[in-house]
Structure formats: structure tokens, C-alpha cells
Protein backbone atom coordinates (compact mmCIF):
# COMPACT_ATOMS: atom_id res chain seq x y z
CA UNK A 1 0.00 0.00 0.00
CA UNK A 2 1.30 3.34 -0.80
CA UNK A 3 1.08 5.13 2.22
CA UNK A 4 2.92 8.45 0.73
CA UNK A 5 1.34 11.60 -0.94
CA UNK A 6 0.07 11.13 -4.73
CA UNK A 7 2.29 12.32 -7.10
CA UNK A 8 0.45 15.80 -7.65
CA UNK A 9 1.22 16.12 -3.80
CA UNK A 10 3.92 18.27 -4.93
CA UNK A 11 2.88 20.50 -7.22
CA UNK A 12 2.30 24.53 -6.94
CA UNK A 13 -1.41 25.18 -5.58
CA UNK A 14 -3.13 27.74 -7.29
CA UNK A 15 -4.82 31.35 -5.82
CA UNK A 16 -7.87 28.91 -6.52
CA UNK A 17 -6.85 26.49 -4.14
CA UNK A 18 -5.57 28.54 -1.37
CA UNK A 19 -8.76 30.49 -1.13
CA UNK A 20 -10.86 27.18 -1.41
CA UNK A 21 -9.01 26.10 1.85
CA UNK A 22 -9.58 29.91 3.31
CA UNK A 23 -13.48 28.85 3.00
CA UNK A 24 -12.39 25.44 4.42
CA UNK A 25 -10.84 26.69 7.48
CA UNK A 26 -12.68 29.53 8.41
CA UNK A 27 -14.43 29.21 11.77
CA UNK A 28 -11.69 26.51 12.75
CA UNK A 29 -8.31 28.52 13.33
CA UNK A 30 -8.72 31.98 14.42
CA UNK A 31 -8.33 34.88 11.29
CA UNK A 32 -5.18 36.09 13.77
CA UNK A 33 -4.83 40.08 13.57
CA UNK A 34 -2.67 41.85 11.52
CA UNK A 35 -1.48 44.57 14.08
CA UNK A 36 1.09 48.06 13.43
CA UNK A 37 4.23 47.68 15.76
CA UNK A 38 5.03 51.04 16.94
CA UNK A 39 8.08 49.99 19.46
CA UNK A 40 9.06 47.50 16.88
CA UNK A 41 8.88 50.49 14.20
CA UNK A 42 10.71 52.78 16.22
CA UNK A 43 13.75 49.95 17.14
CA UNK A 44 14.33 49.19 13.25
CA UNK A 45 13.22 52.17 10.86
CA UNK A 46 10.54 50.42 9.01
CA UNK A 47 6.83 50.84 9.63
CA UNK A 48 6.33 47.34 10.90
CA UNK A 49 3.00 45.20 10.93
CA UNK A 50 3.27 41.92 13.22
CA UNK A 51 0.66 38.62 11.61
CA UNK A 52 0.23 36.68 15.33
CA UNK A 53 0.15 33.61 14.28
CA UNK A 54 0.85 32.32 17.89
CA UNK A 55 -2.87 33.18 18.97
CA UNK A 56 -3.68 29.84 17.30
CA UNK A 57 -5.24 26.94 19.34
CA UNK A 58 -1.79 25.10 19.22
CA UNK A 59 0.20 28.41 19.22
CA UNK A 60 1.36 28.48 15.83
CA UNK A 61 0.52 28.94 12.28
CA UNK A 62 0.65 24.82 11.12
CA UNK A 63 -3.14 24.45 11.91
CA UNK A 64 -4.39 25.87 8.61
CA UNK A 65 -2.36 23.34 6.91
CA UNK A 66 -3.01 20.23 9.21
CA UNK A 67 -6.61 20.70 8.35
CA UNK A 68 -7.04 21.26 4.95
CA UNK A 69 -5.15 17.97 4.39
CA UNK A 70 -7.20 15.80 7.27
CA UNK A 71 -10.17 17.05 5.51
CA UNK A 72 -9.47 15.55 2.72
CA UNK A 73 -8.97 11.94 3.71
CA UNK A 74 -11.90 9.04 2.78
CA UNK A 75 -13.27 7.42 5.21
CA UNK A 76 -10.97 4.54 5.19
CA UNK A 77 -7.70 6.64 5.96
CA UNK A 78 -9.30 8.47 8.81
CA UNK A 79 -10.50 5.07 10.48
CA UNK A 80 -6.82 3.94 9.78
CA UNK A 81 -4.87 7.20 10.96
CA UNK A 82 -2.20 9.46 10.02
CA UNK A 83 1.37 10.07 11.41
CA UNK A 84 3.66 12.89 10.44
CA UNK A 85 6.74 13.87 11.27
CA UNK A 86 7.76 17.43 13.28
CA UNK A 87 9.97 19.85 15.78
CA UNK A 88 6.56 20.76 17.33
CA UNK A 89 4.27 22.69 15.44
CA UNK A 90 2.70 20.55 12.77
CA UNK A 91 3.26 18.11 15.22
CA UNK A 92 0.61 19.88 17.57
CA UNK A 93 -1.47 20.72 15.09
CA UNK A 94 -2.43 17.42 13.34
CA UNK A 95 -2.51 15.69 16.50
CA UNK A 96 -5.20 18.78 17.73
CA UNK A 97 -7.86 18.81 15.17
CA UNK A 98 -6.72 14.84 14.68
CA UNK A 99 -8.22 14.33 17.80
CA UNK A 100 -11.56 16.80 17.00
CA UNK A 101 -11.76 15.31 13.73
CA UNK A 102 -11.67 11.83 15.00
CA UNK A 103 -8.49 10.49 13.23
CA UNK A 104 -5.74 8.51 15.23
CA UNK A 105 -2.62 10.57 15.20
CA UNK A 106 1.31 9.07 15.22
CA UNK A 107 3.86 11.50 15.34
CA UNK A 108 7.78 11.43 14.64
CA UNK A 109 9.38 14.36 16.54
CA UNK A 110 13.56 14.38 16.70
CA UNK A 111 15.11 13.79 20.22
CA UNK A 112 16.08 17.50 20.75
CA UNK A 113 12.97 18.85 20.34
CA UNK A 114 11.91 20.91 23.49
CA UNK A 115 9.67 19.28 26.17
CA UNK A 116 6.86 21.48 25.84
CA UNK A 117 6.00 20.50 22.70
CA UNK A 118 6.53 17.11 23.21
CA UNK A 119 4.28 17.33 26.28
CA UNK A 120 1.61 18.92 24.26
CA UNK A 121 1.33 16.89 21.50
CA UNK A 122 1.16 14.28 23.87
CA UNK A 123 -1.57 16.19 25.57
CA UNK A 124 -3.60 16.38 22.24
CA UNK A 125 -3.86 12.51 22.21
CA UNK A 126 -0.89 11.29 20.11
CA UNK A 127 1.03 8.44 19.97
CA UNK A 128 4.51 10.34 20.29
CA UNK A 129 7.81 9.01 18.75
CA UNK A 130 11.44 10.76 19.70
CA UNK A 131 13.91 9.54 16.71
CA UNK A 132 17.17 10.98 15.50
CA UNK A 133 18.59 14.38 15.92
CA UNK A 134 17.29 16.40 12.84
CA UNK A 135 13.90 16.28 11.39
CA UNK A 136 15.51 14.21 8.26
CA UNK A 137 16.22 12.01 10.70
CA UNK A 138 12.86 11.95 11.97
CA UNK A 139 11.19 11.93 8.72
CA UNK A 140 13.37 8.41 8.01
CA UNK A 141 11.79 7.36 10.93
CA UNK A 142 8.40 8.00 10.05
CA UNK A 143 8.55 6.75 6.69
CA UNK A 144 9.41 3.43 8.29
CA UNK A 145 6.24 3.39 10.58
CA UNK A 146 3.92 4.47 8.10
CA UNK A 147 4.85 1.71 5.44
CA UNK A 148 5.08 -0.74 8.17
CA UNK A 149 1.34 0.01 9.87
CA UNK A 150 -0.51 1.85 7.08
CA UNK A 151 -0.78 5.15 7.83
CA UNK A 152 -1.64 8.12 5.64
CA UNK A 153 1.85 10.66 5.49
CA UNK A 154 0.76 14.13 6.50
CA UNK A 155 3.94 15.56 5.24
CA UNK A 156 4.62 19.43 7.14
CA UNK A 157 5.96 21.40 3.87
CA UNK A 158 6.00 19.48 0.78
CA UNK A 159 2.21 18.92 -0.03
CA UNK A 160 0.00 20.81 -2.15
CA UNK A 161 -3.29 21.03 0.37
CA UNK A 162 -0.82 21.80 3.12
CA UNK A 163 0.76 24.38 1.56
CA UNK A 164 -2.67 25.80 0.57
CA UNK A 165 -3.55 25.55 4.03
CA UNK A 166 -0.80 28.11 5.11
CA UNK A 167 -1.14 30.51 2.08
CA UNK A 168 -4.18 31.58 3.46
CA UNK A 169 -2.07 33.78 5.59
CA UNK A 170 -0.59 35.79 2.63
CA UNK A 171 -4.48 36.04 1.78
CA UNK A 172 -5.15 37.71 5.04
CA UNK A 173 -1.90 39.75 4.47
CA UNK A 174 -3.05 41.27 1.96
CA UNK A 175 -6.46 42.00 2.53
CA UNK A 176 -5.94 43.60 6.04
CA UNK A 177 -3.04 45.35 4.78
CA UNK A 178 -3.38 46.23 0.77
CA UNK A 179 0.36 48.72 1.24
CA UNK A 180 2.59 46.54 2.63
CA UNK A 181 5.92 46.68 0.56
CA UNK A 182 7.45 43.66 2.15
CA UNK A 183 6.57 40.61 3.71
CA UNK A 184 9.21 38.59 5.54
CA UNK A 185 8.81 35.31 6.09
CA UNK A 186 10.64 31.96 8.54
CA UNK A 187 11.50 29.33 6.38
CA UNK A 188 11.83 26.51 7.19
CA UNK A 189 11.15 22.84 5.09
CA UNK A 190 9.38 26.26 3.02
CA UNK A 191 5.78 25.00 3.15
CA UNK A 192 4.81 28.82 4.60
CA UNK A 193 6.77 30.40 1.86
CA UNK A 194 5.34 28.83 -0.90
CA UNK A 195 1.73 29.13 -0.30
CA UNK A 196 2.22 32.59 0.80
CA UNK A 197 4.26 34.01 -2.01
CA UNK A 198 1.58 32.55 -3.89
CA UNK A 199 -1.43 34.15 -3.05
CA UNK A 200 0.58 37.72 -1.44
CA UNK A 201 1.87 38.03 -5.17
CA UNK A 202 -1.67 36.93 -6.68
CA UNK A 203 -3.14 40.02 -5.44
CA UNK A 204 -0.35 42.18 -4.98
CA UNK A 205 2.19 41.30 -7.63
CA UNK A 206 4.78 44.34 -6.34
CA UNK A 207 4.96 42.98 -2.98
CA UNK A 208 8.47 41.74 -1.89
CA UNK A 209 8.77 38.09 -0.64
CA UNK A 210 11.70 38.07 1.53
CA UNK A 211 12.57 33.92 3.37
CA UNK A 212 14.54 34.29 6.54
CA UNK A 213 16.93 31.03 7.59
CA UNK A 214 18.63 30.72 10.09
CA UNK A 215 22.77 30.84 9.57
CA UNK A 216 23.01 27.41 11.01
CA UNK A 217 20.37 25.53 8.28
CA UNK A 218 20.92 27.46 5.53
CA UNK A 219 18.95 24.79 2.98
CA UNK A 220 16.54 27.20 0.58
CA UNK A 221 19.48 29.80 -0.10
CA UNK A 222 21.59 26.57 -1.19
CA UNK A 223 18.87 24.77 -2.97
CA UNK A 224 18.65 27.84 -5.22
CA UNK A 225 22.38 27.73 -5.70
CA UNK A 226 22.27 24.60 -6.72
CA UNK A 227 24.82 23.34 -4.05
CA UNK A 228 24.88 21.03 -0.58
CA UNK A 229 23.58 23.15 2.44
CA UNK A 230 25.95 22.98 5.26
CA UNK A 231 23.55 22.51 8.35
CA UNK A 232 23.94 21.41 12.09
CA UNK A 233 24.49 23.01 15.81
CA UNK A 234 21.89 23.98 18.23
CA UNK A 235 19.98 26.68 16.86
CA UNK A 236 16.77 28.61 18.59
CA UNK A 237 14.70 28.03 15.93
CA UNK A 238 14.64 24.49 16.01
CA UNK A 239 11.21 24.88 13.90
CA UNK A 240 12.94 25.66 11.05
CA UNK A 241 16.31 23.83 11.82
CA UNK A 242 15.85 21.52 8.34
CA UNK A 243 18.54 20.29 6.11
CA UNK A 244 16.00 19.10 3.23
CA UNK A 245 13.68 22.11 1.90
CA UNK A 246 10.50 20.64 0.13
CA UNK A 247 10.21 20.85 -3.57
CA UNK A 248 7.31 22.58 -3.63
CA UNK A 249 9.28 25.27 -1.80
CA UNK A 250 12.16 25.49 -4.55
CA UNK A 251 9.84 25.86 -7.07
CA UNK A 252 7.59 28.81 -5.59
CA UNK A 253 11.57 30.60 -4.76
CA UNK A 254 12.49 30.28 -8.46
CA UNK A 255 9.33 32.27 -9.35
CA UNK A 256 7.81 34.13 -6.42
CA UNK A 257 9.90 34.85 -4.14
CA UNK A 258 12.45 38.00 -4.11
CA UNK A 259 14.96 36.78 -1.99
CA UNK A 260 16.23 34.51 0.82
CA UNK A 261 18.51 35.61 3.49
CA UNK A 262 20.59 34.42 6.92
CA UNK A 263 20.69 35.49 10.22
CA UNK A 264 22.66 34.66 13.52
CA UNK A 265 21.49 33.11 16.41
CA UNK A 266 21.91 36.69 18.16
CA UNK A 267 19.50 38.22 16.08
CA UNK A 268 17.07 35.29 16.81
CA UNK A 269 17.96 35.96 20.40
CA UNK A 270 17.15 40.04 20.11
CA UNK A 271 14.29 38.54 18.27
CA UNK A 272 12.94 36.68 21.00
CA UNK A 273 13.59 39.54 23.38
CA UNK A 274 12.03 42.42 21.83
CA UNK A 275 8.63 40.50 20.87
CA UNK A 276 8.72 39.68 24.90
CA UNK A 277 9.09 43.34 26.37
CA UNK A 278 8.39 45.62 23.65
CA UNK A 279 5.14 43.60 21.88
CA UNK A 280 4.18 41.86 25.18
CA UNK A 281 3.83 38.37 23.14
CA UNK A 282 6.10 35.32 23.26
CA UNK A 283 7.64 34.07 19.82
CA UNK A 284 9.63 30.65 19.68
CA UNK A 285 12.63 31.24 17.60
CA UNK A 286 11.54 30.35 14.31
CA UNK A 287 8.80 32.65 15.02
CA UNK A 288 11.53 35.65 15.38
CA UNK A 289 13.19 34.76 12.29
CA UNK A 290 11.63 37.59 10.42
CA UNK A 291 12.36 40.43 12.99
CA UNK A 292 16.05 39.18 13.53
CA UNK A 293 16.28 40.37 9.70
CA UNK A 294 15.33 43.45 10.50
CA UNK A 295 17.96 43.31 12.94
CA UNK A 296 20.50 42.09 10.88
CA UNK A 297 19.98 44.50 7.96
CA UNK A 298 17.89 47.86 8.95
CA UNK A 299 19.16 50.05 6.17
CA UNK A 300 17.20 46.99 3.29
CA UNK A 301 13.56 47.78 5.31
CA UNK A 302 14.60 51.27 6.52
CA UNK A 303 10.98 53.59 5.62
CA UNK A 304 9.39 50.50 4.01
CA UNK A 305 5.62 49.10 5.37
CA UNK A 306 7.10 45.69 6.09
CA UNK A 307 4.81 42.55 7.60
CA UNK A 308 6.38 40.38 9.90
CA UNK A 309 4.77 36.55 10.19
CA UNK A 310 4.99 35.42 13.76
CA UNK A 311 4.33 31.85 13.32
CA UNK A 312 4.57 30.44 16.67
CA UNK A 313 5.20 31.20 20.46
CA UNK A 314 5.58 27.57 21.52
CA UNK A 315 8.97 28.13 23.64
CA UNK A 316 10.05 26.57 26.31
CA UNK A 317 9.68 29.15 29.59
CA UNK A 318 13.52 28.32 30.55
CA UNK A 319 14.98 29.10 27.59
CA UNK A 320 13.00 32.25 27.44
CA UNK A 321 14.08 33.34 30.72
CA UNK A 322 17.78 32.66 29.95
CA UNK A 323 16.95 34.50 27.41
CA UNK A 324 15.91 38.17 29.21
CA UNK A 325 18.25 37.90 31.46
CA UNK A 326 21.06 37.73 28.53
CA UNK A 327 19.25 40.57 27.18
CA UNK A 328 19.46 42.27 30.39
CA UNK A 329 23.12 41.79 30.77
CA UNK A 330 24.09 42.64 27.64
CA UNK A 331 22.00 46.09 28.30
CA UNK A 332 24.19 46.65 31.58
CA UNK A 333 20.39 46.04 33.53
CA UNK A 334 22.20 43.28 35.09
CA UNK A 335 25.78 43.59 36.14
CA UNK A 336 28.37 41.74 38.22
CA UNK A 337 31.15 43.48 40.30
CA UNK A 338 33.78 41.71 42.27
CA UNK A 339 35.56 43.46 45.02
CA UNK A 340 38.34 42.97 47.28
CA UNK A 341 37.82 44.45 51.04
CA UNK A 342 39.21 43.66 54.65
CA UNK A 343 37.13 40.53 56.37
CA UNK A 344 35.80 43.01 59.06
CA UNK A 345 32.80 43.34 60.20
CA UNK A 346 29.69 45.52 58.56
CA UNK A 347 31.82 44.98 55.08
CA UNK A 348 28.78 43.49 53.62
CA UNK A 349 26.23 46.22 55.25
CA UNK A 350 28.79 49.11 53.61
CA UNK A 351 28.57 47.68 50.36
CA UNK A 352 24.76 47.43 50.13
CA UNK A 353 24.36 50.83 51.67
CA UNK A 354 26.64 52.30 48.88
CA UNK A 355 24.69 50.50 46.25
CA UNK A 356 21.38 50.71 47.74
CA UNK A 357 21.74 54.94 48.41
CA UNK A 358 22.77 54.86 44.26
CA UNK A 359 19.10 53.01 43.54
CA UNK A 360 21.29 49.80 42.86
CA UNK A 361 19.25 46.21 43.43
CA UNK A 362 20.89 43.88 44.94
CA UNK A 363 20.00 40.77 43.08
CA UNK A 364 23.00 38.04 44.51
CA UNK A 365 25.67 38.33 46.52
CA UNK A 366 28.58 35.49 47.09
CA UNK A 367 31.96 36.21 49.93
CA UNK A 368 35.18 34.13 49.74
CA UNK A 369 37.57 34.15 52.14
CA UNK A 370 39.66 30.89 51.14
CA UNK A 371 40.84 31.21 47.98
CA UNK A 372 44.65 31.41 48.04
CA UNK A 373 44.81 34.49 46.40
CA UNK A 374 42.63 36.45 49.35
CA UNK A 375 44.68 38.04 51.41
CA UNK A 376 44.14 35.85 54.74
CA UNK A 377 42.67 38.93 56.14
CA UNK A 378 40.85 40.11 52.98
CA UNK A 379 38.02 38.61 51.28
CA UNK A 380 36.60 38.62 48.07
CA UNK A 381 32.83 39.85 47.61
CA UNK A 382 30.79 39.15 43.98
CA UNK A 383 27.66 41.42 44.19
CA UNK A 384 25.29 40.72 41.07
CA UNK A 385 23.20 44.35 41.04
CA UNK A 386 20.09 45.55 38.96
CA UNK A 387 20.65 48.66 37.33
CA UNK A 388 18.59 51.46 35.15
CA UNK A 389 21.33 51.23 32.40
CA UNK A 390 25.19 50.99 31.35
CA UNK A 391 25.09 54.62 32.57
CA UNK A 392 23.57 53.79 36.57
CA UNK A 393 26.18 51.18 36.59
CA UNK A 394 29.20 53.14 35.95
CA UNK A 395 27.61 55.43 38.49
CA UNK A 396 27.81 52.35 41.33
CA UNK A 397 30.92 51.18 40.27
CA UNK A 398 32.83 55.07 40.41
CA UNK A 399 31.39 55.58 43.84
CA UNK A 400 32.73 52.42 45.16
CA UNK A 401 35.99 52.86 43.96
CA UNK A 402 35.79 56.39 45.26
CA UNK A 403 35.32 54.83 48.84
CA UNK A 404 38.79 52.84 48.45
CA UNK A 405 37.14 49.51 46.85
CA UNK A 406 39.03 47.47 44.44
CA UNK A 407 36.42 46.56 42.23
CA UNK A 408 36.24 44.97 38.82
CA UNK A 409 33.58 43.95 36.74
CA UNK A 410 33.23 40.16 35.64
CA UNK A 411 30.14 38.61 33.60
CA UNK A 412 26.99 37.66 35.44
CA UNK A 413 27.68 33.89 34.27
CA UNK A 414 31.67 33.91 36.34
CA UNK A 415 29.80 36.05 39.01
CA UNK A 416 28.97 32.69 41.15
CA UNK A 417 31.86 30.44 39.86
């Protein structure tokens, strides 16, 4: 039994198609808002409009996809099941309206991928299966349980009625926002991409496509080259950490879409950060992709009305709180000074009083008298302090040295070492 897409799985829906599966979908994902990001405007020059894809059910844009292509299964391969293979967010979503729709759900999901979504697509009812480290290696995987126990592939980029399924965002794009000059785009395996370069540039053929990777899985911008991406490390955007970008995706580049760029995993980072405190919304690293290119290259967007997909919040609250308080640091909110006084007593209560009079916080505080190089009458005294800005913290550090302290700074992370 084939188990695998039909061959016309792959090719290039239509504007047709795409707004078939907007009629499809409507009252079952939420027609997320296309909102003007003043702060966001302000921090990168361009007159920026965030799509909040993360208000989904599941958190994240791969519902519109997932259901288009459960919807169109017979009978017989809904009683039988599907299984696909995902990071996270397809992953959620088929096994979400898998379970409303009545269909048994198997999903493939590589070792690496963070807990929460594991946990959730667990929650949603399905059969979970951690294998390899990469999606490929997941989708290998998958391939193998599918052919072995009959289930229909619900493949996350490279199929037609997927890819349908997420163009209806470029639909609403467009129709909430008829000026926008740009639209940037995460890509990932490129399912996104496709279906919304097709139906942005449908109604709006001088709109500029722009695909955001990031640096570490590099796959579209080499699949257009013609050459072997070169992908691997731990990236923050696992959703769109894939080595293999779907056909469908290569094809809708060639034609449709202006241009695929990089960016580091401190952009993704800034990202992350700036969608937390100055839009008040969570975005998982993939999510970020298309505001770290801001980041990476203001001057391209600088003036332009530019619309920023956030696909997905699904991140994993540790790794979003190491996350502000890196952000923190590197704004000198957060510093670390280490200073050498006489082991006497009130040492400690002088220090805070110095700080606290300055409108310093005292966030940790560690004293060492044994190391070998303390003076045996000296100790050493790491103070980790919460400042307004790079400026208030000079201002702590000068009046401490003005009262005789030796003090030095040292990063937050040697601060406790």
C-alpha cells in the first residue's frame, strides 16, 4: 500500500486552491490580527505590521495546513490514521484537530525537540515518537512506521493542500493590509513560503517576498544555488532547523519569491527579546526569524511598510528566561562586580548601603575568604546588582571605587563560579 502523498502532492497550488481552503478553514483557526508595531517600528526604521500567528489553538501557524489535508482523507484513511513527522508545530497541530476530527494521530518528533511541545502533543492525544537528531532524521523514521502500519503521510511542507492551508495567511496579508511593501517570512522545510508568495503576489504582484533562515540551516538559499547546504548546531529556531527544503518550496523561490537571506542566532535571540518586552507576546525562535532580519539589515527595510509573520510562540519558559536575562546583561540592567575588602565586620552592610543609596538592586551576593589568592585577612565579595542602564552602573561602580574599593567587573555567568 502506498502510504505516501500522490504524485500531484507536490505540485504549486493555485490562488484557486488557497482560497478554497480559506473557505475550508474559516471558523476553525482563528483569522489572527494583523497589528502596526510602533516599538518595533521605532527599534528598526521600518513601519512594521506583526501577523500573530501564535494566537492559534496550538500556538502556531501549522493548523491551517493540518486541516485542509485531514479534511481531505476518505473514510478509510481516517478510520486507519495518520502520522507525520515534526519539531513541534505541525506536530501539535495534526494531532489537535486529529483528535476533533476523529483520526488517530502518530507523530515522529527528533530527540532534541523541546519538552513542551513534546508534552503537548502528547496532551492532544498522540502516539509520540522521539527519533534521531534532525527532522531528516525523523522523517526516516516515520517513513518506516507508516509503510510498516498503514498510515496516511501528512507531510509538514511538501504537499499541495498543506501548503494551501498556510497561504491563506498571505491572503489575510493582503487584505488587512493592501500597502505593505514587504513581507518577511521563517522558512523553514518552506511549506509557509510557498503558499504565501503565492497568493501575497496573486493580489499584490509588487509585494516583496523576503525567506529568513537561520545561519546554522541554511537549505533554501543553497537549494537555489544549486549546491549542498551545510547545516547542524543547536539553533533557537529548532522549527525551522531543516537540512531538506520541500520541492514545492524550490519551485515557488524560483518564481515568487524575491529573496532569501541568513541570520545569527543573536539576532534570533534580540528577536525573542524584543517581541517579549516591547510587543508583550512570546515568539519561539523560528517565530523571530523575520524580525532578527530586520535586525541584521535595517538600512534593506529602513521607511518601508514591512509585515512580519509570527508563526509560533511555543517556547520553552527556561529558555525564554535565559533569554531576558542575557538581554538584560548585555543592556548593563544586570551587572556583576567583584571586590576585594578587609574581612571586618559591617563589610557586607557598607557595600549594600553604597549600592542601595545609588538606587542599585541587589540581586545576589557570594563572599570568599579561602581562595589562596585572598589576602588571609581580605576577602573577596561578587555582588550581582540591577541597574537602570550601562550609565547607573558606571555610576555604582565610580562611587565604590571612590570609597577605596578594588572593584572589577566580571560577567553575570563567572559572578557565582
Amino acid at each position: 500500500m502506498n502510504t505516501h502523498a500522490p504524485a500531484d502532492a507536490f505540485a504549486l497550488p493555485s490562488l484557486a486552491d488557497i482560497r478554497a481552503a480559506a473557505d475550508l478553514i474559516r471558523g476553525q483557526v482563528i483569522r489572527t490580527p494583523l497589528l502596526p508595531a510602533a516599538q518595533l517600528s521605532r527599534l528598526t526604521g521600518a513601519k512594521v505590521f506583526v501577523k500573530y500567528e501564535n494566537l492559534q489553538a496550538t500556538g502556531a501557524f501549522k493548523e491551517r495546513g493540518a486541516i485542509v489535508k485531514l479534511m481531505s482523507l476518505d473514510a478509510t484513511q481516517r478510520a486507519r490514521g495518520v502520522i507525520a513527522m515534526s519539531a513541534g508545530n505541525h506536530a501539535q497541530a495534526v494531532a489537535f484537530h486529529g483528535a476533533r476530527l476523529g483520526v488517530p494521530v502518530v507523530i515522529v518528533m527528533p530527540e532534541p525537540t523541546p519538552y513542551v511541545k513534546v508534552a503537548a502533543t502528547r496532551g492532544y492525544g498522540a502516539r509520540v515518537v522521539l527519533a534521531g537528531e534532525t527532522v531528516a532524521e525523523a522523517q526516516i523514521e516515520a517513513e518506516r512506521i507508516a509503510a510498516a502500519e498503514g498510515f496516511t503521510w501528512i507531510h509538514p511542507y511538501d504537499d499541495t493542500r498543506v501548503v494551501a492551508g498556510q497561504g491563506t495567511i498571505g491572503l489575510e496579508m493582503i487584505e488587512d493590509a493592501p500597502d505593505l511593501d514587504t513581507i518577511v517570512c521563517p522558512v523553514g522545510g518552506g511549506g509557509l513560503l510557498s503558499g504565501l508568495a503565492i497568493a501575497a503576489k496573486a493580489l499584490k504582484p509588487s509585494v516583496e517576498i523576503i525567506g529568513v533562515e537561520t545561519e546554522l540551516y541554511p537549505s533554501l538559499v543553497a537549494a537555489l544555488k544549486g549546491t549542498t547546504a551545510e547545516c547542524g548546531g543547536n539553533t533557537l529556531a529548532e522549527g525551522i532547523a531543516v537540512k531538506n527544503v520541500g520541492r514545492i518550496a524550490v519551485a515557488a523561490a524560483r518564481t515568487l519569491v524575491d529573496d532569501v537571506v541568513t541570520v545569527p542566532e543573536s539576532a534570533i535571540e534580540r528577536a525573542i527579546n524584543a517581541f517579549l518586552t516591547l510587543q508583550k507576546t512570546t515568539a519561539e525562535g523560528a517565530g523571530a526569524a523575520g524580525l532578527a532580519a530586520l535586525f541584521t539589515d535595517p538600512e534593506r527595510y529602513r521607511g518601508r511598510r514591512v509585515g512580519l509573520v509570527l508563526t509560533g510562540g511555543n517556547v520553552d519558559a527556561r529558555i525564554l528566561a535565559a533569554i531576558v536575562v542575557r538581554e538584560l546583561t548585555r543592556e548593563e540592567r544586570i551587572v556583576s562586580i567583584r571586590i576585594r575588602v578587609p574581612d571586618r565586620p559591617r563589610m557586607l552592610a557598607d557595600l549594600a548601603g553604597i549600592i542601595g543609596d545609588l538606587g542599585g538592586n541587589i540581586l545576589d551576593v557570594s563572599h570568599r575568604r579561602f581562595f589562596l589568592d585572598v589576602h588571609a585577612k581580605g576577602a573577596l565579595v561578587d555582588i550581582t546588582v540591577e541597574t537602570r542602564d550601562a550609565d547607573h552602573a558606571g555610576e555604582i561602580v565610580s562611587a565604590l571605587k571612590s570609597r577605596g574599593f578594588s572593584v572589577v567587573r566580571v560577567p553575570v555567568a563567572e559572578a557565582r563560579l
